[in-house]
Protein backbone atom coordinates (compact mmCIF):
# COMPACT_ATOMS: atom_id res chain seq x y z
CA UNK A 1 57.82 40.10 -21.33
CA UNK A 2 55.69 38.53 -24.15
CA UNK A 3 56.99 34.38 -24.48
CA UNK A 4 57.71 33.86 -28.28
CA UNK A 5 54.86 33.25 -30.48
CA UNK A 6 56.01 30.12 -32.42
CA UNK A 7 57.70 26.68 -30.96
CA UNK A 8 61.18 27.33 -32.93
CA UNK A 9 61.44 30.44 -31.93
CA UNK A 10 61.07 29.70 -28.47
CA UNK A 11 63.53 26.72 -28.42
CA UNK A 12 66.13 28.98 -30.36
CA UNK A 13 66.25 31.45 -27.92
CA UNK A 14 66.08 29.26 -25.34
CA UNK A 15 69.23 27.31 -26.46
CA UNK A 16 70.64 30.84 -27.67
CA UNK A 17 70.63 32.18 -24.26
CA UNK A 18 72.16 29.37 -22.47
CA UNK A 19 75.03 29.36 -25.15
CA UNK A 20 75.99 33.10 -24.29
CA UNK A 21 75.71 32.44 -20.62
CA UNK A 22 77.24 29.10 -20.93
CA UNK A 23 80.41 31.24 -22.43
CA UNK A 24 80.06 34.06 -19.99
CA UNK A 25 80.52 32.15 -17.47
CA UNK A 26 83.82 30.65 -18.88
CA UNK A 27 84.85 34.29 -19.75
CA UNK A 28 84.44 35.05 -16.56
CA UNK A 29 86.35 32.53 -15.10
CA UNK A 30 89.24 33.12 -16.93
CA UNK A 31 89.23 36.61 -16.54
CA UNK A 32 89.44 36.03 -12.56
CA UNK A 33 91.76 32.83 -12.04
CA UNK A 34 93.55 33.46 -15.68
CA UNK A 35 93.60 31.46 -18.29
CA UNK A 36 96.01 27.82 -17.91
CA UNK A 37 99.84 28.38 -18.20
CA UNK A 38 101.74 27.98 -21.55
CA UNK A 39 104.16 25.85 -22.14
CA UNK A 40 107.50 26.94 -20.62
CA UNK A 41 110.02 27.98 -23.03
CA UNK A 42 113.04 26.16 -23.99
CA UNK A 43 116.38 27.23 -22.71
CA UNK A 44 115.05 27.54 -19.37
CA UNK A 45 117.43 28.27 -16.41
CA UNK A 46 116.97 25.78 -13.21
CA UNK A 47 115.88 28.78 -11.20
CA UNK A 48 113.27 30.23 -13.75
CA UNK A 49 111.85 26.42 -13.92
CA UNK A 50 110.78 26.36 -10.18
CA UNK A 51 109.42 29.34 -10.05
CA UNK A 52 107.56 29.16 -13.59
CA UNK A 53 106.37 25.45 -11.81
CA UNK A 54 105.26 27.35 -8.63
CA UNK A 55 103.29 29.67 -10.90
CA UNK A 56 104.86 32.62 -9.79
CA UNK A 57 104.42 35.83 -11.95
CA UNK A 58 106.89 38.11 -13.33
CA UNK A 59 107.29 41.35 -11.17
CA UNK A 60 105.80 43.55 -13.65
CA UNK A 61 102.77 41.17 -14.08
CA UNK A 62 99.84 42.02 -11.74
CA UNK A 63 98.98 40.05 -9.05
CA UNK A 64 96.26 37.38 -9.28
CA UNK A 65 94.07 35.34 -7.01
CA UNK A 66 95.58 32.03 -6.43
CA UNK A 67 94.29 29.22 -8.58
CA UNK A 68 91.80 26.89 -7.02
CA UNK A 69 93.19 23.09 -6.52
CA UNK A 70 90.97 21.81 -9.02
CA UNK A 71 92.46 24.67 -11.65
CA UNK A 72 92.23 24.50 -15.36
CA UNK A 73 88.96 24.68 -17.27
CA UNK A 74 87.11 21.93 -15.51
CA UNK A 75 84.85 24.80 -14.02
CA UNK A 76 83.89 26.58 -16.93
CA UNK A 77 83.26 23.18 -18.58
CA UNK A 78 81.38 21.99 -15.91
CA UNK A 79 78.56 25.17 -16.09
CA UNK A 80 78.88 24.92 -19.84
CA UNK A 81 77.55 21.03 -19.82
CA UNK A 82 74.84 21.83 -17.06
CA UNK A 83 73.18 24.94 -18.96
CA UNK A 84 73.44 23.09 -22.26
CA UNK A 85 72.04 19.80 -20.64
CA UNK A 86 69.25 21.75 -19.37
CA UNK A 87 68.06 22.91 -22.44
CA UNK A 88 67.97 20.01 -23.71
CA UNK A 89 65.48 18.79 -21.26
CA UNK A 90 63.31 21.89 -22.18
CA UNK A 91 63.51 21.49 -25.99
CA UNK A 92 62.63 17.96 -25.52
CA UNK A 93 59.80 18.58 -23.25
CA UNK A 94 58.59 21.59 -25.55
CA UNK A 95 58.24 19.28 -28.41
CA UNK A 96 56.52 16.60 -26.51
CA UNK A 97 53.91 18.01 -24.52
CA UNK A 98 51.71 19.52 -27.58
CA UNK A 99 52.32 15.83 -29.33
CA UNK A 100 51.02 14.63 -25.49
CA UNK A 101 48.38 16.56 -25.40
CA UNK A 102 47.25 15.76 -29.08
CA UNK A 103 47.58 11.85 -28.36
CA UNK A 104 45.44 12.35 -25.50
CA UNK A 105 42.54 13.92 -26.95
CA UNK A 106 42.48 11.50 -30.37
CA UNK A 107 42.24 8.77 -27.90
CA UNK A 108 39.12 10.53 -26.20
CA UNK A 109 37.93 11.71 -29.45
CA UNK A 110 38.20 7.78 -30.38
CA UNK A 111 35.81 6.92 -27.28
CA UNK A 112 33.70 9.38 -27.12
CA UNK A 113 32.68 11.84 -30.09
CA UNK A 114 31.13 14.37 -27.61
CA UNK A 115 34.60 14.67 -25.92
CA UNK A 116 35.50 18.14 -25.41
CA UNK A 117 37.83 20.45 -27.53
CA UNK A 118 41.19 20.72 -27.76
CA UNK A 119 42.37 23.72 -25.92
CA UNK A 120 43.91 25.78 -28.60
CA UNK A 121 46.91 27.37 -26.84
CA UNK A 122 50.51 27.43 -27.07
CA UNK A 123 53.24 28.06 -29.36
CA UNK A 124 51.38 28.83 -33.10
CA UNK A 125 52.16 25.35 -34.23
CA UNK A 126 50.46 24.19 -31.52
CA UNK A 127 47.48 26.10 -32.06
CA UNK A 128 47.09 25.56 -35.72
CA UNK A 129 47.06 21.51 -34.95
CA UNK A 130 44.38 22.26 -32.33
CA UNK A 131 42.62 24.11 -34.03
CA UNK A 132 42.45 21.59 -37.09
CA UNK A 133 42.05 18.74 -35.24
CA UNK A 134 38.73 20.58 -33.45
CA UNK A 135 37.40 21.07 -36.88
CA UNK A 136 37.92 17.59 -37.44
CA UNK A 137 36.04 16.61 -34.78
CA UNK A 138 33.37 18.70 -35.35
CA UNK A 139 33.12 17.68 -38.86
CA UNK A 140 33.25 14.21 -37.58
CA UNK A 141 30.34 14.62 -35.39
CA UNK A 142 28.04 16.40 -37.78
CA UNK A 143 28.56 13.64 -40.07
CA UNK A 144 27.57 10.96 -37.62
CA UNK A 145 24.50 13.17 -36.58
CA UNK A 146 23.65 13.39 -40.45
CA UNK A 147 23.71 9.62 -40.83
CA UNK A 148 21.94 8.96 -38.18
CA UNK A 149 18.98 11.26 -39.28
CA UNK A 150 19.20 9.51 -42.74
CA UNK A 151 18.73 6.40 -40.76
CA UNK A 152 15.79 7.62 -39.22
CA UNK A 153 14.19 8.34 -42.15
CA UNK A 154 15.26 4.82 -44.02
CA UNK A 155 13.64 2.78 -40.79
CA UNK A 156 10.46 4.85 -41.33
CA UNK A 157 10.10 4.96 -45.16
CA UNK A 158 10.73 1.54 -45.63
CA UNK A 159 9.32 0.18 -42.76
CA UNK A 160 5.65 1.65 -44.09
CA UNK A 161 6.03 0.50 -47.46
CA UNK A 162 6.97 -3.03 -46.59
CA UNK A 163 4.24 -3.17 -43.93
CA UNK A 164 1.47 -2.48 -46.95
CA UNK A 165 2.95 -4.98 -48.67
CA UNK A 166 2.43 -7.65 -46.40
CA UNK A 167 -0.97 -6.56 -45.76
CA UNK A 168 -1.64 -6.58 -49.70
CA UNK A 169 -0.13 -10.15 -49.84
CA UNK A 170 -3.27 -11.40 -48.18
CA UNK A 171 -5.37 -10.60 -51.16
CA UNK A 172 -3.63 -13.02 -53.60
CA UNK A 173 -5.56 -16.11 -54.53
CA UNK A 174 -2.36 -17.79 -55.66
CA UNK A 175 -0.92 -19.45 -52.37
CA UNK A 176 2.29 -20.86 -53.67
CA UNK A 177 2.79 -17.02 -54.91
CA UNK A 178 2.12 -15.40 -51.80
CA UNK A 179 4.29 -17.70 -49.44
CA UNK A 180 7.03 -16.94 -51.72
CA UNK A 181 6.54 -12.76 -51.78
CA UNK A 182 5.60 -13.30 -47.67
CA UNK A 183 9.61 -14.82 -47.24
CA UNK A 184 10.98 -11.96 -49.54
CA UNK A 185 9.38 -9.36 -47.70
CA UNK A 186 10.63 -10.95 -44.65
CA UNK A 187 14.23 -11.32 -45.74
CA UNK A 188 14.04 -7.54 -46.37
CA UNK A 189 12.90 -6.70 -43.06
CA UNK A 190 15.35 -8.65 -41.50
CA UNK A 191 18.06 -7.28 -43.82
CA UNK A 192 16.69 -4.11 -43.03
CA UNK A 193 16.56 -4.11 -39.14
CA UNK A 194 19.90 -5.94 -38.93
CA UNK A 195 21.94 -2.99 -40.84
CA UNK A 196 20.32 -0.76 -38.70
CA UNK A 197 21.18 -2.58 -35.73
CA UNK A 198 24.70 -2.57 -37.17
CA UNK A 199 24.88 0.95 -38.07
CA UNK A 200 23.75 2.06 -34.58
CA UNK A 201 26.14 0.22 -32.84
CA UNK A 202 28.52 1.55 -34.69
CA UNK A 203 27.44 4.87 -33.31
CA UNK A 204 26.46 4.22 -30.08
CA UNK A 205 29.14 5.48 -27.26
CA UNK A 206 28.39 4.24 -23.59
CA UNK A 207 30.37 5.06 -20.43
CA UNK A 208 32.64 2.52 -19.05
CA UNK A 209 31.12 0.66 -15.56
CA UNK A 210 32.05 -2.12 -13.36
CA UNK A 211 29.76 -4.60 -14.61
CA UNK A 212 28.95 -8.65 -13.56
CA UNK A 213 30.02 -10.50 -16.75
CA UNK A 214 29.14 -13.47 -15.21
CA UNK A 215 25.20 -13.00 -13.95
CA UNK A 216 25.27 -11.16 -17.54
CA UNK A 217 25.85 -14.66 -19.29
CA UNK A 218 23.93 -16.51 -16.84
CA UNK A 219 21.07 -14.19 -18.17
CA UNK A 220 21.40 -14.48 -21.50
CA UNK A 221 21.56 -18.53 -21.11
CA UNK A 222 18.00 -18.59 -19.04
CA UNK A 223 16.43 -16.83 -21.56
CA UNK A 224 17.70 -19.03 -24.47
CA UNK A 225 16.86 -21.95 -21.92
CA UNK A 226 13.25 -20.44 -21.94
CA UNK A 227 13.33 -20.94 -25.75
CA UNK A 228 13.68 -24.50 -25.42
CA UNK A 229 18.05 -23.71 -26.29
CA UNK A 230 20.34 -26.21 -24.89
CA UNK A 231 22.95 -24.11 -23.46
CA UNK A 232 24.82 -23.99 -20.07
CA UNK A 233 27.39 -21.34 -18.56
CA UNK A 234 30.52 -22.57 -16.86
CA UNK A 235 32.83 -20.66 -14.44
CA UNK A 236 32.84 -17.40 -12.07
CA UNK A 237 34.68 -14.07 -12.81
CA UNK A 238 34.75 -10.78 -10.71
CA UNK A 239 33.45 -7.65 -12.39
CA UNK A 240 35.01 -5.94 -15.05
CA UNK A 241 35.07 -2.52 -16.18
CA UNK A 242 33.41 -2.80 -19.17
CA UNK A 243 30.35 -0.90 -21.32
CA UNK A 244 27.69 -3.30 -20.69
CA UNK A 245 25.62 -3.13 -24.06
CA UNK A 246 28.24 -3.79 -25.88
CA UNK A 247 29.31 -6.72 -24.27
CA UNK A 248 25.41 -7.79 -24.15
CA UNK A 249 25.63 -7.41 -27.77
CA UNK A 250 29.15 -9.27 -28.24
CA UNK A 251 27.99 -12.17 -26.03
CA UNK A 252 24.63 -12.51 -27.08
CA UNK A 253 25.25 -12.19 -31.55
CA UNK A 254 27.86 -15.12 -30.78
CA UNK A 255 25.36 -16.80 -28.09
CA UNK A 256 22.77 -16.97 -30.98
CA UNK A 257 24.74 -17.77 -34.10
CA UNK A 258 26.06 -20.87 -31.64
CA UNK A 259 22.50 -21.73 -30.73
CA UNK A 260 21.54 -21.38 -34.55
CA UNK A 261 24.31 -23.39 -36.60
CA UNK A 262 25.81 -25.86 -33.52
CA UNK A 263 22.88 -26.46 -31.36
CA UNK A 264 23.99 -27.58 -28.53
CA UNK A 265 26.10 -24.42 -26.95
CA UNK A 266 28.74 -23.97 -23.61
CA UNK A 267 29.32 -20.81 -22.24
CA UNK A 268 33.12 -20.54 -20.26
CA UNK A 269 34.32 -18.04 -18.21
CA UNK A 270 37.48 -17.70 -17.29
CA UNK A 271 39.00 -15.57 -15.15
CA UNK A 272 42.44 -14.20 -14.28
CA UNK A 273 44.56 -11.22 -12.59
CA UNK A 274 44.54 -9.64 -16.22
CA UNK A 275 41.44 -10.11 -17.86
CA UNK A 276 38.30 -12.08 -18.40
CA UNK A 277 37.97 -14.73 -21.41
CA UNK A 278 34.25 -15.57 -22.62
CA UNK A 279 34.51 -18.73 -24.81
CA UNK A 280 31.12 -19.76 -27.00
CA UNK A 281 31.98 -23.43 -27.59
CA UNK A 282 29.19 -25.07 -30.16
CA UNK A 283 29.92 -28.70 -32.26
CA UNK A 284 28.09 -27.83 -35.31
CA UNK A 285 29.21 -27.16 -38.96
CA UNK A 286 32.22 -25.02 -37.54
CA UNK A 287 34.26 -22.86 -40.45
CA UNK A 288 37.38 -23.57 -42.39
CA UNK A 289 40.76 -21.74 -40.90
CA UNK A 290 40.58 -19.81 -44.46
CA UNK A 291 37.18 -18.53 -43.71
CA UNK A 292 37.89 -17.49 -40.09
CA UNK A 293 38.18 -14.04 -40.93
CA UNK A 294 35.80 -13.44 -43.38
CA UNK A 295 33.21 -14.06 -41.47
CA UNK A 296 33.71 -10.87 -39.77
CA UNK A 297 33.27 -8.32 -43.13
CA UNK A 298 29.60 -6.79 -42.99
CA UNK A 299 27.23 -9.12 -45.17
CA UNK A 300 29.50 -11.89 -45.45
CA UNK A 301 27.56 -15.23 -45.31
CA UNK A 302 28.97 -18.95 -45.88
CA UNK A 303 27.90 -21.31 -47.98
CA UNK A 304 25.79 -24.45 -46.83
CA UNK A 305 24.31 -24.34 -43.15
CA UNK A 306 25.53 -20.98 -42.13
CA UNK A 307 23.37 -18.78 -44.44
CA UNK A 308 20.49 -16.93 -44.94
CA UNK A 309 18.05 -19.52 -45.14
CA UNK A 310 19.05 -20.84 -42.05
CA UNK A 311 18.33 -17.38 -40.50
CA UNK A 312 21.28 -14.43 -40.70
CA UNK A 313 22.26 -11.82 -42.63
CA UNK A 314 25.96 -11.57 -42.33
CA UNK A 315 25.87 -9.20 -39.76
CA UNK A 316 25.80 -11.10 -36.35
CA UNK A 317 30.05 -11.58 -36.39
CA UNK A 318 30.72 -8.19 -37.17
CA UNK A 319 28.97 -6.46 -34.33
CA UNK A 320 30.18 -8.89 -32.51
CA UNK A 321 33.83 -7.85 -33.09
CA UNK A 322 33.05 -4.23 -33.19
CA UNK A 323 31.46 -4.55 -29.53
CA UNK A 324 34.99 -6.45 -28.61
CA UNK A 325 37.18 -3.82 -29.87
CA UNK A 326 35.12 -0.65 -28.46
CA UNK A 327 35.66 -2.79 -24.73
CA UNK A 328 39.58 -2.69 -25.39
CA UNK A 329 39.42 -6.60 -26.23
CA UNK A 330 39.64 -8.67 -29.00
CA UNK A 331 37.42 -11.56 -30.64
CA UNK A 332 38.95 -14.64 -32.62
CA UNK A 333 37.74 -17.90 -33.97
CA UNK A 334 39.17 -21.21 -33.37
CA UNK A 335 37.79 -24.93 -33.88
CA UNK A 336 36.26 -27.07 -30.88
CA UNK A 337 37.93 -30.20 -30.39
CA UNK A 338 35.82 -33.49 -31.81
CA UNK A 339 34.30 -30.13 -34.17
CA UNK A 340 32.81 -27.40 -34.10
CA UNK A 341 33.58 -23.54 -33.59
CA UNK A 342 34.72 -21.57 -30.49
CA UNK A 343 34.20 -18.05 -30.26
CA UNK A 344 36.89 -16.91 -27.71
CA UNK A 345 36.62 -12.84 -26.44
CA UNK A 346 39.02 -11.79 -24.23
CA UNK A 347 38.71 -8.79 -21.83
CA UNK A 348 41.41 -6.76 -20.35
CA UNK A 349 40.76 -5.58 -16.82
CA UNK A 350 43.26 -2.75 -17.33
């Protein structure tokens, strides 16, 4: 017997079948035991009182099966609630198993664009949602691979260009002239590798590990040590599940834009039964509660110390954040006591 094709279909016939059973079954029960006794009729002799209270049946009535003790309709009632109570339970799990099964795969889709397809079975509802939603991702994955191929081509046809220029800037005679074109040209290239930095990590999807947070910040500290950085790293934690380069690239954007605005920089680690917290701690310029947030739009830069002359682009806090959010955590700003700025990211170990 071939299921019906569409979800309404199926839960009307579902629910249509229990209600003609459901009154079957009461039909039934009547028809057997008899349906409840009416009212006896005024004018009643003493004699014709007991015996209409003993339920006995006029002689030329025929002879029924005695009523059960718990008599009346309580029975068919009974088998009436049951059938309709259990389809209820399989409407309700009909509609929520293909909005289950959706909610499942958008949160693999939003890990992993290679995730595979919806399976598109089911009711036709069903199917048409699957089916749209694996266009989607499709559509969704050609357009990453399309933007990443135009970002192959930017990093090589600017990259050359820019290259000849600097080698060209070494036939000026005017010095003052050249320094000047030598800093443009490097702003652009730093412009230049830092969106691309940006847009790959936007991009870039990395299997989840149990990783050493803390020999990963002890790391990063040596080699800012070996740079002549004065930094230090404070506190144990047990591993984490985690995708390790983009913590490395949360921990070490806010490691250097510490090290370059604050100078002297702390690295705490905290640890607890329901996560890890990483806290930069620096007492530079720090930023104003107003600006907190800003910060953290692509190409946003501050005025005064934190800027480009002093060495970013606006890009460092935003892949910061991204990296936090793809690892299921969250980064905030907040000011160090006596001044200063403290990055704070928080890890869940669920």
């Amino acid at each position: 017997m071939r299921t019906p094709d569409t979800l309404f279909a199926r839960l009307f016939g579902v629910s249509l079948v229990a209600i003609i059973f459901a009154h079957l079954l009461a039909f039934l029960w009547f028809q057997e035991y008899g349906f409840p006794p009416p009212p006896p009729p005024p004018n009643m002799s003493e004699q014709q009182m007991q015996d209409f209270e003993r339920g006995e049946q006029p002689a030329e009535h025929m002879p029924r099966p005695p009523r059960p003790w718990f008599g009346g309709p309580v029975v068919p009632l009974f088998f009436q609630l049951i059938t309709l109570v259990a389809v209820a339970w399989f409407g309700a799990r009909a509609l929520s198993r293909p909005i289950q099964r959706f909610s499942d795969a958008a949160e693999r889709l939003s890990e992993n664009l290679d995730s595979p397809p919806l399976e598109e079975t089911g009711p036709r509802e069903a199917r048409q949602v699957a089916h749209t939603f694996n266009q989607m991702q499709r559509r969704i994955r050609e357009q990453v691979q399309q933007r990443a191929r135009m970002l192959g081509a930017v990093s090589h046809d600017l990259r050359t260009p820019l290259s000849r220029l600097k080698l060209r800037l070494e036939q000026l005679d005017n010095e003052k002239l050249q320094t000047q074109m030598r800093q443009d040209l490097d702003d652009m290239i730093g412009m230049l590798d830092a969106t691309l930095t940006y847009l790959h990590e936007q991009r870039t999807s990395e299997a989840q590990q149990w990783y050493d947070v803390q020999a990963l910040v002890e790391s990063l500290c040596e080699n800012a040590q070996d740079h002549g950085a004065d930094v230090q790293a404070v506190g144990t934690c047990a591993p984490v599940l985690v995708q390790p380069m983009a913590l490395r690239s949360c921990i070490g954007n806010l490691l250097d834009n510490a090290l370059r605005y604050g100078g002297a920089t702390v690295v705490e680690i905290l640890d607890s039964r329901t996560g890890v917290t990483l806290k930069v701690i620096d007492h530079g310029p720090g930023i104003s509660a107003d600006k907190r947030e800003a910060v953290f739009e692509p190409f946003y830069r501050l005025e005064g110390s934190r800027n480009r002359n002093s060495g970013g682009v606006g890009l460092g806090m935003t892949i910061a954040r991204e990296a936090a959010q793809r690892l299921g955590g969250q980064l905030r700003l907040e000011e160090t006591p006596g001044g200063g700025l403290t990055a704070i990211i928080e890890l869940p170990r669920a």
